[in-house]
Protein backbone atom coordinates (compact mmCIF):
# COMPACT_ATOMS: atom_id res chain seq x y z
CA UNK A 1 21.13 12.43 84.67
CA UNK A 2 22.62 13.47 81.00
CA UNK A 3 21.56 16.86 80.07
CA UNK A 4 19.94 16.65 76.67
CA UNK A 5 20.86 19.21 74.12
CA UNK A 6 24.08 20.80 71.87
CA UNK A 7 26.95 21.83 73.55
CA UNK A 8 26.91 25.91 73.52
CA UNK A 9 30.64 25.36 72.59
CA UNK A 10 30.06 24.23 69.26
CA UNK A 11 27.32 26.39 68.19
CA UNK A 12 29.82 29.34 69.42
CA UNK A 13 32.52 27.61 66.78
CA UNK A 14 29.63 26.91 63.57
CA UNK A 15 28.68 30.60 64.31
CA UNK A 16 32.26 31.83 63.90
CA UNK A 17 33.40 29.82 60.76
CA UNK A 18 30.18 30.77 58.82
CA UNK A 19 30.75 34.68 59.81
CA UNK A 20 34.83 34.16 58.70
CA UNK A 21 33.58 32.66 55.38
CA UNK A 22 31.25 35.08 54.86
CA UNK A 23 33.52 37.72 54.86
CA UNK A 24 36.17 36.03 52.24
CA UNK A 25 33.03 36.24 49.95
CA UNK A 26 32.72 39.52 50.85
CA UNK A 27 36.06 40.82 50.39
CA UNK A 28 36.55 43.13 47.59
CA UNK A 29 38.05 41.42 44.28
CA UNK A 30 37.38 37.80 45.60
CA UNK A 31 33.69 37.47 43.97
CA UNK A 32 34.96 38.96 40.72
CA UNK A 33 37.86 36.56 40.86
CA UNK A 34 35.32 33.79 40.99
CA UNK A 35 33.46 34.75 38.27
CA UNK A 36 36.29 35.17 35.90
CA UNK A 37 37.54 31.13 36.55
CA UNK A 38 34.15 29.66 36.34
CA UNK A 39 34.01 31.59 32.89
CA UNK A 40 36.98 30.18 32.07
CA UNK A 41 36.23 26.68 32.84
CA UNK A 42 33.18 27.05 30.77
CA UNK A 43 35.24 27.81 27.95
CA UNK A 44 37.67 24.96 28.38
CA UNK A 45 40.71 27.44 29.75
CA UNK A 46 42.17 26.60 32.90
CA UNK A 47 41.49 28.92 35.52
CA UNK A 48 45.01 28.05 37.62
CA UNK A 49 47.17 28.81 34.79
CA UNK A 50 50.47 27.26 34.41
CA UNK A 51 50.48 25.75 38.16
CA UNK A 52 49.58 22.43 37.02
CA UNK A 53 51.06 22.83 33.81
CA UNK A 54 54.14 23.50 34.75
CA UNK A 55 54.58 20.64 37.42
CA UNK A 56 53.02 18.30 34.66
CA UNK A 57 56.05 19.44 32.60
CA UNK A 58 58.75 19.11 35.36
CA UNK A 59 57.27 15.63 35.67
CA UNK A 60 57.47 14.50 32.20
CA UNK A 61 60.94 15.62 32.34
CA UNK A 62 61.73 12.15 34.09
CA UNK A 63 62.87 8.85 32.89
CA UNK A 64 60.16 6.45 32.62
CA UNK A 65 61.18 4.21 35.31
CA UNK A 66 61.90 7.05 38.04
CA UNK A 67 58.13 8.80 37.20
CA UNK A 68 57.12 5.79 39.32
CA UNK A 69 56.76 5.33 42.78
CA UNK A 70 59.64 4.00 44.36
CA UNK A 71 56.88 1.96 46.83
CA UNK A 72 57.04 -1.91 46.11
CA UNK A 73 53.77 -3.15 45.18
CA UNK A 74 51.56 -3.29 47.50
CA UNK A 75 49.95 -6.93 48.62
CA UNK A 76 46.65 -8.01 46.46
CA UNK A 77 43.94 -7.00 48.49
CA UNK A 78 45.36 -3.98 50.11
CA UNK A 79 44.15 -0.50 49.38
CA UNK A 80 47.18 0.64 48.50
CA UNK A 81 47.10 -1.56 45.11
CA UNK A 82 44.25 0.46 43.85
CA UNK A 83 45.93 3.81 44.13
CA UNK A 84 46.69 5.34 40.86
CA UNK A 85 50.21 6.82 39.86
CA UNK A 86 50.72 11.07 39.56
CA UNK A 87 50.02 11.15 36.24
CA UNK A 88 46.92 9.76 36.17
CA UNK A 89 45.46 11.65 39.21
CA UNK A 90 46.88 14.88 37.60
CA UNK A 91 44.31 13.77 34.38
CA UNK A 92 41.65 12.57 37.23
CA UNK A 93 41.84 16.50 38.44
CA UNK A 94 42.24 18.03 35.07
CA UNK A 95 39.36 16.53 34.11
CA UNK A 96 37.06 17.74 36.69
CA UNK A 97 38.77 21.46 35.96
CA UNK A 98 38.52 21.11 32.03
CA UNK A 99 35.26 21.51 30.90
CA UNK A 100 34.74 19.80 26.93
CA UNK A 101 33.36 22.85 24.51
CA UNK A 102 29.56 22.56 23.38
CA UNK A 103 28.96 19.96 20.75
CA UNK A 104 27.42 21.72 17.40
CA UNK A 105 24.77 19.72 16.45
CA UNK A 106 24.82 18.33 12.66
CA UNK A 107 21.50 19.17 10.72
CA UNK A 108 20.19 15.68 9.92
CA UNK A 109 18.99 15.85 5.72
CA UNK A 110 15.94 15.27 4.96
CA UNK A 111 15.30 11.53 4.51
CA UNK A 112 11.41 10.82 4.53
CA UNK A 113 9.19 12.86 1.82
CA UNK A 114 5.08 11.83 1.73
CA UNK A 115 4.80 13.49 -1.30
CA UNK A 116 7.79 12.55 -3.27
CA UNK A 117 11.27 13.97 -3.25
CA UNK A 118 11.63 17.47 -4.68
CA UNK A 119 12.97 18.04 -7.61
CA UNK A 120 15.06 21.24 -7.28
CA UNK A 121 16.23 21.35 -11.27
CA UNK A 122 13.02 20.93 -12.49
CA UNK A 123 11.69 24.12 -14.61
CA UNK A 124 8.52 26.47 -15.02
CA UNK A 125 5.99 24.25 -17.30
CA UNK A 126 3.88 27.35 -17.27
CA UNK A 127 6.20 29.71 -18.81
CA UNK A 128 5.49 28.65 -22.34
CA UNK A 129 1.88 28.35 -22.05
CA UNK A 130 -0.40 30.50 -24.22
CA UNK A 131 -2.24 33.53 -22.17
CA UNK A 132 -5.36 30.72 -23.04
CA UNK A 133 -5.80 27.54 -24.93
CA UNK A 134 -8.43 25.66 -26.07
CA UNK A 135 -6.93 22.79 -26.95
CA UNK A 136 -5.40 19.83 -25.61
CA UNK A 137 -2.62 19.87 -27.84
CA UNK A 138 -1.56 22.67 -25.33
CA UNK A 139 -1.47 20.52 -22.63
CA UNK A 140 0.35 17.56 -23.94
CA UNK A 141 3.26 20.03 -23.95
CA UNK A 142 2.62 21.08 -20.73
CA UNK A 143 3.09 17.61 -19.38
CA UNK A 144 6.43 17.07 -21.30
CA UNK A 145 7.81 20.97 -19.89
CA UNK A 146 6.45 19.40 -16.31
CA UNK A 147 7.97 15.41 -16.94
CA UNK A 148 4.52 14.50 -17.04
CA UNK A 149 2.74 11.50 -19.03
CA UNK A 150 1.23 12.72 -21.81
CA UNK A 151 -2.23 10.61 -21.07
CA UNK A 152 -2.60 13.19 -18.27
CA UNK A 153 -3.43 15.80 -20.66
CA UNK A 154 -7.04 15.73 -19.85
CA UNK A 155 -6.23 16.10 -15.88
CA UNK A 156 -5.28 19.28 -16.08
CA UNK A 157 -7.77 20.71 -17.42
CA UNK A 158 -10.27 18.89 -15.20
CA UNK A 159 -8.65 19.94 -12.18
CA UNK A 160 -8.74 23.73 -12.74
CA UNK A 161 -12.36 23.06 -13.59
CA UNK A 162 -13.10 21.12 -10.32
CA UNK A 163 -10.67 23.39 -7.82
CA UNK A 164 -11.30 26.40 -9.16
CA UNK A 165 -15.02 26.20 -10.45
CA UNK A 166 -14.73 26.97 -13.68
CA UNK A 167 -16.50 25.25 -16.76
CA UNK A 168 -14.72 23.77 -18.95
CA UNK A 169 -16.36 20.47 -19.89
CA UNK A 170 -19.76 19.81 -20.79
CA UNK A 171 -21.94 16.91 -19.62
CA UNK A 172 -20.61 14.02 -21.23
CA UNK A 173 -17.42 15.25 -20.18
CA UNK A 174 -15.90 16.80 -23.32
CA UNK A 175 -13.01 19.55 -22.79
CA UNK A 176 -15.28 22.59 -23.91
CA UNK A 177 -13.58 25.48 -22.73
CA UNK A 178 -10.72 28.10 -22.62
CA UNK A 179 -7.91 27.83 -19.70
CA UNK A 180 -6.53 31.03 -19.12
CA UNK A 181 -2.60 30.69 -18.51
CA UNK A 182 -3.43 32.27 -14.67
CA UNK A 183 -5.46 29.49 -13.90
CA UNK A 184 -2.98 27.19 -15.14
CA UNK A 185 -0.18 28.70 -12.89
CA UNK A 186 -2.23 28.47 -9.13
CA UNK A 187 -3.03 24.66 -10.37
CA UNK A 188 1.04 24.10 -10.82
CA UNK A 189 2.27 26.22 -7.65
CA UNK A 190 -0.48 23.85 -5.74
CA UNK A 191 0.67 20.54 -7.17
CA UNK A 192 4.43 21.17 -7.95
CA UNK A 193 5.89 20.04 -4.52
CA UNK A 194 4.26 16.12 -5.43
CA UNK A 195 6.95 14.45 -6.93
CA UNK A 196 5.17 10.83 -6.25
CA UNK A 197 3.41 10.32 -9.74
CA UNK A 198 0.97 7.93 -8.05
CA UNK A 199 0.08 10.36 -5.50
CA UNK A 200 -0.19 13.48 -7.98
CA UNK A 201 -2.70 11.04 -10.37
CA UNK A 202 -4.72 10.41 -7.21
CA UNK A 203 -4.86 14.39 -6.46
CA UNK A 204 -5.37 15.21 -10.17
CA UNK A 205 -8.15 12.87 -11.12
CA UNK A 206 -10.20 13.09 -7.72
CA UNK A 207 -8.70 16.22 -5.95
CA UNK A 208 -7.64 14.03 -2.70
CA UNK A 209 -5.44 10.83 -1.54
CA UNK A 210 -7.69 8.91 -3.10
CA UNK A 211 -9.88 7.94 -5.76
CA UNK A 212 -13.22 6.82 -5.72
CA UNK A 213 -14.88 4.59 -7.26
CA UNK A 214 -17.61 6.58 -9.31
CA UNK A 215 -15.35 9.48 -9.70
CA UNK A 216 -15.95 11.89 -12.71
CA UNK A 217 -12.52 12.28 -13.16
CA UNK A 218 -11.49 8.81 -14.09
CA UNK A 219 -14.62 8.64 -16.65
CA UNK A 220 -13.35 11.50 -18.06
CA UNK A 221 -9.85 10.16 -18.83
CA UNK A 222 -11.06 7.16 -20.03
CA UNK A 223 -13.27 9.08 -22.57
CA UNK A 224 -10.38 11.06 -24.15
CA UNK A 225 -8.79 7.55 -24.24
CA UNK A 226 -11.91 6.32 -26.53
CA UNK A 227 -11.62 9.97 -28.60
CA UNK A 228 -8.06 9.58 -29.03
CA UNK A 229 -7.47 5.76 -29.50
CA UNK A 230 -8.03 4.78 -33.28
CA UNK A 231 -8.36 0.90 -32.38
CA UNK A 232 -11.61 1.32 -30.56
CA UNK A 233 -12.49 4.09 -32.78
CA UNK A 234 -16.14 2.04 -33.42
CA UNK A 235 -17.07 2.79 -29.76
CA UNK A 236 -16.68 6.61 -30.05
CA UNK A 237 -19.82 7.13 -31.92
CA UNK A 238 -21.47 4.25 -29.56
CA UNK A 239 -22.34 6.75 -26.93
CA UNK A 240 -24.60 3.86 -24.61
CA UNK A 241 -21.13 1.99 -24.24
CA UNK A 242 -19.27 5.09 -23.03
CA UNK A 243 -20.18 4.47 -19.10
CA UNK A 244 -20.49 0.43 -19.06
CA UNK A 245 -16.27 0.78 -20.87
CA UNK A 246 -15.46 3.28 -18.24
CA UNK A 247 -17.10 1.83 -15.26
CA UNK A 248 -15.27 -1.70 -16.80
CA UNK A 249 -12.16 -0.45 -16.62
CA UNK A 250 -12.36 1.07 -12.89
CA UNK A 251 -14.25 -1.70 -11.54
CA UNK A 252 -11.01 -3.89 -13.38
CA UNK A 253 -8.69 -1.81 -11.61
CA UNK A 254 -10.42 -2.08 -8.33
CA UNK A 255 -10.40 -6.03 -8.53
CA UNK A 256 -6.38 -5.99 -9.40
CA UNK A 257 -6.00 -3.62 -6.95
CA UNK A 258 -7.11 -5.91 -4.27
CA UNK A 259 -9.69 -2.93 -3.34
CA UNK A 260 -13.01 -4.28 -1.55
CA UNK A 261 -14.24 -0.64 -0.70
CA UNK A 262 -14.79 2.39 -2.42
CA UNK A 263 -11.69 4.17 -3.06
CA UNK A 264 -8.42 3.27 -4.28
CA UNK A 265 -5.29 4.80 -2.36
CA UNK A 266 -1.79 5.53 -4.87
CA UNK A 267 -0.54 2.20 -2.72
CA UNK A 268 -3.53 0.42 -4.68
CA UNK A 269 -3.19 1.91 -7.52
CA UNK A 270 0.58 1.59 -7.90
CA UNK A 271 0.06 -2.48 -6.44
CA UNK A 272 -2.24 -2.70 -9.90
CA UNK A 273 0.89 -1.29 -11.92
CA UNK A 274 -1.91 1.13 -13.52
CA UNK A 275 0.21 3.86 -14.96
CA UNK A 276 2.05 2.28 -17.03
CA UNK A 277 -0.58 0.53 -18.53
CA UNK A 278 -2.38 3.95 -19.17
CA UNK A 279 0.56 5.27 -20.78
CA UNK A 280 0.86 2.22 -23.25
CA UNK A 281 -2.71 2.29 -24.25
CA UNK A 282 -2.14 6.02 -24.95
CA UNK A 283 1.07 5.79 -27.09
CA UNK A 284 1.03 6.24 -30.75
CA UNK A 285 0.03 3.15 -32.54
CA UNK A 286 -0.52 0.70 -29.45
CA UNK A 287 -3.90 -1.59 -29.08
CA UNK A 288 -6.08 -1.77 -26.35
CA UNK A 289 -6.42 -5.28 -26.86
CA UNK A 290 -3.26 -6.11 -26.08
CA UNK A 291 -3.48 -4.59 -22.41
CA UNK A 292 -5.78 -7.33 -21.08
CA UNK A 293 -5.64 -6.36 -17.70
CA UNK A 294 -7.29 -2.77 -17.99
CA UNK A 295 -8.70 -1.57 -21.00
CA UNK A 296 -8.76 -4.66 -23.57
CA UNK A 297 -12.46 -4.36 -25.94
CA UNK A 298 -12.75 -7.70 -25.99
CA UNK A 299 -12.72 -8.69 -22.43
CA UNK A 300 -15.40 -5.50 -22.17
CA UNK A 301 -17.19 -7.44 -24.96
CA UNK A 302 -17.59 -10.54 -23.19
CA UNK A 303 -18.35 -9.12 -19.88
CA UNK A 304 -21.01 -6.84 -21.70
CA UNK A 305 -22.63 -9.67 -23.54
CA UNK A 306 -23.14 -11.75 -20.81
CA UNK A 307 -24.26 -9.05 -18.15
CA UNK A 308 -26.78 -8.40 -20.91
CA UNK A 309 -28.62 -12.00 -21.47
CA UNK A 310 -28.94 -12.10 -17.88
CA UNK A 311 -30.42 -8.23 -17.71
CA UNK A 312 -34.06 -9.36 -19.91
CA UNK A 313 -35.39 -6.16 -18.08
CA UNK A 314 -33.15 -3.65 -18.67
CA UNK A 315 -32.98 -2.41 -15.12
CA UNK A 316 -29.36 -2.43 -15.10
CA UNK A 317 -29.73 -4.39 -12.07
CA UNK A 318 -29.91 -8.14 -11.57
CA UNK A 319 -31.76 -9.55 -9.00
CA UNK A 320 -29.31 -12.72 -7.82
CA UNK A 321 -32.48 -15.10 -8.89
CA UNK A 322 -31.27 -13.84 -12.06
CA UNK A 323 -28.19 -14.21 -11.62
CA UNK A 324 -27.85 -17.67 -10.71
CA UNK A 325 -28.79 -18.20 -14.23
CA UNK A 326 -25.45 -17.56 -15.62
CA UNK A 327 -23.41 -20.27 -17.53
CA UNK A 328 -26.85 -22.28 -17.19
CA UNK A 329 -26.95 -22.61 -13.60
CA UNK A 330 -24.02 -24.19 -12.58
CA UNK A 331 -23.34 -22.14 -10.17
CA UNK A 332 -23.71 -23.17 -6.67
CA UNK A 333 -27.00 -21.56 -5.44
CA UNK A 334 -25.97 -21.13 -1.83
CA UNK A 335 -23.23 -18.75 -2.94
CA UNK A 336 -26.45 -16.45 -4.40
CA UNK A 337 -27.62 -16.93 -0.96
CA UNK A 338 -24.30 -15.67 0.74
CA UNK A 339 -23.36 -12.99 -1.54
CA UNK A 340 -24.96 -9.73 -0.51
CA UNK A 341 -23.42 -10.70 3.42
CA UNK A 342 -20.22 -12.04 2.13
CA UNK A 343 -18.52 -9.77 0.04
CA UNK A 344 -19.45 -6.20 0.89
CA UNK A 345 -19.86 -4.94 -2.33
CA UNK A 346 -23.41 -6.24 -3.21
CA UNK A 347 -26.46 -4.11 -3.02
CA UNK A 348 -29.01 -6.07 -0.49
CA UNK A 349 -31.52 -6.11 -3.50
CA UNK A 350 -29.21 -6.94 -6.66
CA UNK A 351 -26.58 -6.54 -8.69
CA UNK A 352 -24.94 -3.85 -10.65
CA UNK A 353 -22.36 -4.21 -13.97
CA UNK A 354 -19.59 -3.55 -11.55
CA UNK A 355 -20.00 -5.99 -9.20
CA UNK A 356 -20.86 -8.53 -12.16
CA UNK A 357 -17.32 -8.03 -13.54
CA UNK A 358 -16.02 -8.86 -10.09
CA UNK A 359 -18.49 -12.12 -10.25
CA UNK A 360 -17.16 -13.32 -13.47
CA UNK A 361 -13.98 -13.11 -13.14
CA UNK A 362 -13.46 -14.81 -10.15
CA UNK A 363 -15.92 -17.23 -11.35
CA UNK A 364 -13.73 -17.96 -14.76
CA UNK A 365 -9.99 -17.42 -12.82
CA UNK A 366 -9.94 -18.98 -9.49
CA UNK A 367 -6.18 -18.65 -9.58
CA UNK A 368 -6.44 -14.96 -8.91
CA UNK A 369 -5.71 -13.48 -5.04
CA UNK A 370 -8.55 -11.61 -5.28
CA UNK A 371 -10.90 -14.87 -6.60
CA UNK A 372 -9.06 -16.58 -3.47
CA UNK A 373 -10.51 -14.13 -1.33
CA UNK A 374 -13.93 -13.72 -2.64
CA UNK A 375 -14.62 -16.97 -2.48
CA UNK A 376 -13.08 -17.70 1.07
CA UNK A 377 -15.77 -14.76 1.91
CA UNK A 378 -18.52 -17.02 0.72
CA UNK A 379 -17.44 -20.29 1.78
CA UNK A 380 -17.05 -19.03 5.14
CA UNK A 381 -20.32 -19.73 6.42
CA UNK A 382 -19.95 -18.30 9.50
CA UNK A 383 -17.87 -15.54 9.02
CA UNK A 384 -15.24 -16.49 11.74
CA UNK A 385 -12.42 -16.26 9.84
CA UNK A 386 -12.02 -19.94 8.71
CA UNK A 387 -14.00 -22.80 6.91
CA UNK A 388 -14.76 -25.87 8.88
CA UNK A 389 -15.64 -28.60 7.69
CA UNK A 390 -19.40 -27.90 8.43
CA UNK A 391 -19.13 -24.78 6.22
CA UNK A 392 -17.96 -27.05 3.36
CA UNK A 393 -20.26 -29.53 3.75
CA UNK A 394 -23.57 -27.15 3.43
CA UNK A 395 -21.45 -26.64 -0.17
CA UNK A 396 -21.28 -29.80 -0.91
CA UNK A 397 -24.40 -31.73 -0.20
CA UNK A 398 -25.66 -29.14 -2.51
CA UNK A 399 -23.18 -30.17 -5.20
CA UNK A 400 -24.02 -33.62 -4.90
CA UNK A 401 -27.77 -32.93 -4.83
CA UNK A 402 -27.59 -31.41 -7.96
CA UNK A 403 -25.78 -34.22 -9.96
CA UNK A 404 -27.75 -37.20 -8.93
CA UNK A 405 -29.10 -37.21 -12.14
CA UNK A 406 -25.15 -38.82 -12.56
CA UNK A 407 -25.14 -42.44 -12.45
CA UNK A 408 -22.50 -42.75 -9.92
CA UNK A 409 -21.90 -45.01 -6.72
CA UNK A 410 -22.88 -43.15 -4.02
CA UNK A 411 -18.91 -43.78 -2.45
CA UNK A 412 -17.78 -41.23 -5.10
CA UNK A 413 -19.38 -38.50 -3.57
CA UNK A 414 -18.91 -39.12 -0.12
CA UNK A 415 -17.77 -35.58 1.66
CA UNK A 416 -15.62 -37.31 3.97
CA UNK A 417 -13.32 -39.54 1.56
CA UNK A 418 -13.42 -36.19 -0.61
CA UNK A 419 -11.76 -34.01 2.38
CA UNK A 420 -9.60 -36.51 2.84
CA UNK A 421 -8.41 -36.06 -0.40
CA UNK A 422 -8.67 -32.18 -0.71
CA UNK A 423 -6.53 -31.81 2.40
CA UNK A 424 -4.08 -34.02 1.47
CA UNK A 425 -3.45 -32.52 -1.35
CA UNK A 426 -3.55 -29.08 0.36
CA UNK A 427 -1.56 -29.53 3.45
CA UNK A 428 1.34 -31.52 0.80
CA UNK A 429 1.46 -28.14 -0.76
CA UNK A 430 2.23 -25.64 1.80
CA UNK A 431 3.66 -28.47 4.25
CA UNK A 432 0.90 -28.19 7.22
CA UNK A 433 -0.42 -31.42 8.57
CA UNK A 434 -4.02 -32.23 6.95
CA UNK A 435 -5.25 -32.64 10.50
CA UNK A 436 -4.25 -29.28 11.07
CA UNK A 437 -5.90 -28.59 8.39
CA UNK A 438 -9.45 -30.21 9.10
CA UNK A 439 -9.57 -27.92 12.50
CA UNK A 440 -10.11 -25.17 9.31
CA UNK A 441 -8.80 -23.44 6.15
CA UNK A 442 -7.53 -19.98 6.44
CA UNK A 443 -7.04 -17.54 3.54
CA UNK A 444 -3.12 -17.50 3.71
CA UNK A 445 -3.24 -21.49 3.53
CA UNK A 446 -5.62 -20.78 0.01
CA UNK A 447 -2.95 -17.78 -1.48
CA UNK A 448 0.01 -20.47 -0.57
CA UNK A 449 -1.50 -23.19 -1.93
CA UNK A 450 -1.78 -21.07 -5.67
CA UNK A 451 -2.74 -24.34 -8.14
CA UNK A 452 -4.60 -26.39 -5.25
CA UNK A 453 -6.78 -23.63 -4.77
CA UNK A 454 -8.79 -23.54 -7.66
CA UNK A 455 -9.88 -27.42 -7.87
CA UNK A 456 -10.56 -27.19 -3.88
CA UNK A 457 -12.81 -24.12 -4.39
CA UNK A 458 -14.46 -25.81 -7.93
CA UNK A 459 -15.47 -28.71 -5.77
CA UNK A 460 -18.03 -26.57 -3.72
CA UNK A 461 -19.02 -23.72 -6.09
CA UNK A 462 -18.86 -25.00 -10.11
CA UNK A 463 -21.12 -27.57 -10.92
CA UNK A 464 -19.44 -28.03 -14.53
CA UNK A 465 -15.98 -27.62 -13.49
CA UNK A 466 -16.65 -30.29 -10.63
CA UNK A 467 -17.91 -32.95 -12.69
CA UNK A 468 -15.25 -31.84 -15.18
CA UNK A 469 -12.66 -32.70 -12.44
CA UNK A 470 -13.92 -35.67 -11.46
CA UNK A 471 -14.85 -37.31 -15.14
CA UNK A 472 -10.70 -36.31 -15.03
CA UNK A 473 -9.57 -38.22 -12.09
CA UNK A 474 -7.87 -35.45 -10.73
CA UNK A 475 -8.39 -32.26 -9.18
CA UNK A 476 -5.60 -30.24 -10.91
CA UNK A 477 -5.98 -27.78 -13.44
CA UNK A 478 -5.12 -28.97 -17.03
CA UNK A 479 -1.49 -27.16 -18.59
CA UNK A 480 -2.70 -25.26 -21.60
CA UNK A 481 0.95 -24.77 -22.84
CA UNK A 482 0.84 -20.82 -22.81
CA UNK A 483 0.97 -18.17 -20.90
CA UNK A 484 -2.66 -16.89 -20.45
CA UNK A 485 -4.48 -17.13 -17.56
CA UNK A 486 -7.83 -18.69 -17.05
CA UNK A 487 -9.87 -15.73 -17.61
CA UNK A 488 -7.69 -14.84 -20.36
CA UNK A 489 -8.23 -18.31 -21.83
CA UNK A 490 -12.14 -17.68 -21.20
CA UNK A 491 -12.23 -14.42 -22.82
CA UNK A 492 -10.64 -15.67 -26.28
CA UNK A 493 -13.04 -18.52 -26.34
CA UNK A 494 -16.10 -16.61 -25.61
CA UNK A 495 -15.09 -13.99 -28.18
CA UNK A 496 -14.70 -15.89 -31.07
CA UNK A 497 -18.00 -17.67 -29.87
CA UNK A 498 -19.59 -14.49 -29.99
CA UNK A 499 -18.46 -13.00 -33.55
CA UNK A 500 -19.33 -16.58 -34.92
CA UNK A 501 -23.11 -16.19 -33.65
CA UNK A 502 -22.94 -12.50 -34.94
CA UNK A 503 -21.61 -13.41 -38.40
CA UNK A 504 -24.09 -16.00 -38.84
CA UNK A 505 -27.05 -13.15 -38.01
């Protein structure tokens, strides 16, 4: 029988060697000797001095071919063929001994700023200022100590008075009061570090990110614009137009902004190009009419006059009965129907000025991404994201409906030789199938399609500019020749109609 078990023997020998190595630790000088090499190492020194130095140097003393080894080479396969020569095992060992110094780490620059990159030469705007000021001549030269535009002159002002609760404007926001240089000075040291001018006109007018809609701050800029700006000096002593102009111009940036809630973000704003629009219209000797996107008087005018013959009540709210009276009801009325789930921006019982201007100009410029989009929201029936062909045929059994007064063939009007048409004509421009097309429209295939939009959406929503198409032969817009757009087009028309009617009371 085998005995199971260690021999004694070796235990006696595992015993011994860990008591013999225990005492070289032990010994006096050896421990401290160990300490001093590993420090050493650390540092990149070698801790065996010139031992391997010196026999690195006696073999570098040999020719070339005699550094070799004299072996022959050894057959392929054979472990002798991936030995390596001296030298290289003598770097193979001095690498394990030479330990490489710690790397200093480089201090990466600053590359991303939210707010704007500083501006390190830029000087104390404050330093000049008067110990108070009551005017806003004042801060005009604030702005050009702080490389601000000068149309932000009423900003400042109105942000002490909102951050700091003071009063300095009265209630139809006129600069009233006296801005003691202090004041001034926290408002800079808490605004200096935003370099982004989109982001500081955000924080200025509305104290935040953002700007919303009904904020006090951009009705009071746009009132120093009317006080300041000689070619609309007839509406400073029209006090009723003050809000409607204001609320005009927001609501106009809001629409060119692409903006379908309530507050515009500096991205919107600077998408609109905004600023430098405000700093033309503010410029010695410019004319609001000649920024049409914004702040033209005669596209207020126009939208005015006609929010106002459908407003017989003077609620300053139309009910969208009323409002499927405009342009004589040629309107589709199933887009009255859709509006108030459609488009977000409708109250459930009417309509305000604001969301009128939105109505009417995508109603008069169908070319415009926003139109695109607001009417996609409408025609989409079913809010899933695309029109089907059942969504556009509610639309246009409507259409037809209406103008069978028309002595047409019934053929003419029939929806499927008409969407046969419309999506040929779509998918040849943006180069999609038109049977991929019939399985629905999406909104990118409307934005691509830029020209073919607005006849394909004029088909199911405008009575007059349907008939107008088809009396044409062609679904196309007509080439005017010039550079306006079609609400720019609409506006000059409708103007001139509108002084001749006033001339002739």
């Amino acid at each position: 029988m085998r005995r199971s078990g260690k021999r004694p023997e070796l235990d006696i020998k595992k015993t011994k060697i860990d008591e013999l190595f225990h005492r070289f630790l032990n010994h006096p000088g050896v421990f401290e000797k160990l300490q001093e090499a590993h420090s050493l190492a650390l540092r990149g020194i070698n801790p065996l001095g010139d031992r391997h130095t010196k026999k690195e140097k006696e073999l570098n003393d040999y020719p070339e071919e005699e550094k070799k080894s004299p072996r022959p080479p050894s057959p392929v396969g054979s472990p002798r063929g991936k030995r390596t020569d001296s030298s290289s095992s003598c770097e193979l060992k001095n690498s394990f001994i030479y330990a490489d110094p710690p790397r200093v780490r480089e201090r990466i620059p600053q590359f991303y700023f939210p707010t704007g990159k500083p501006n390190e030469e830029a000087l104390d705007p404050c330093r000049d200022f008067p110990d108070s000021s009551r005017s806003l001549i004042d801060f005009e030269l604030f702005c050009d100590r702080a490389k601000l535009p000068r149309a932000w002159r009423i900003l400042i002002p109105w942000s002490i008075q909102r951050d700091q609760e003071i009063q300095l404007f009265n209630e139809r926001f006129l600069f009233i009061g006296n801005v003691p240089r202090y004041n001034l000075e926290v408002l800079w040291h808490e605004i200096e570090h935003i370099t982004d001018l989109y982001l500081l006109f955000t924080r200025l007018v509305d104290g935040d990110d953002v700007i919303n809609i009904d904020s006090p701050g951009m009705k009071t800029l746009i009132l120093d614009l009317i006080n300041s700006q000689p070619t609309i000096g007839y509406l400073k002593n029209s006090l009723n137009f003050h809000e409607p102009y204001a609320r005009a111009v927001i609501e106009r940036l809001a629409y060119n902004a692409h903006c379908w809630g309530r507050n515009l973000s500096a991205k919107m704003i600077k998408r609109a190009n905004f600023l430098p629009a405000l700093d033309y219209v503010f410029a010695p000797g410019s004319d609001v009419n000649y920024e049409p996107r914004f702040f033209s008087y005669e596209h207020f005018y126009v939208q005015y006059c006609e929010w106002f013959e459908l407003d017989t009540r003077q609620r300053h709210l139309l009910t969208f009965n009323q409002l499927s009276r405009y342009s004589s009801h040629t309107v589709n009325p199933l887009v009255f129907r859709r509006m108030a789930h459609a488009t977000n921006r409708y109250y459930t019982d009417g309509v305000d000025f604001g969301d009128f201007i939105w109505f009417i100009m995508s109603e008069e410029d169908k070319t415009h991404p926003t139109a695109v989009e607001y009417w996609f929201r409408i025609l989409d029936y079913d809010g899933d994201g695309l029109i089907n062909m059942y969504d556009l045929q509610q639309f246009y059994y409507e259409q037809v409906e209406r103008i069978s007064s028309f002595q047409r063939e019934d053929d003419d009007f029939c929806f499927e030789n008409k969407m046969d048409e419309i999506l040929d004509r779509l998918g040849a421009a943006i180069e999609i199938d038109p049977n991929e097309l019939a399985k629905g429209i999406r909104l990118e295939h409307l934005k691509r399609a830029k020209k073919q939009a607005a006849p394909l959406l004029d088909t199911f929503i405008s009575l007059d500019k349907f008939v107008e198409a088809e009396n044409a032969e062609t679904s196309t817009t007509s080439e005017t020749g010039n550079n306006f757009t079609p609400w720019q087009t609409f506006v000059r028309q409708k103007y001139n109609d509108l002084q001749e009617e006033e001339d002739r009371l």
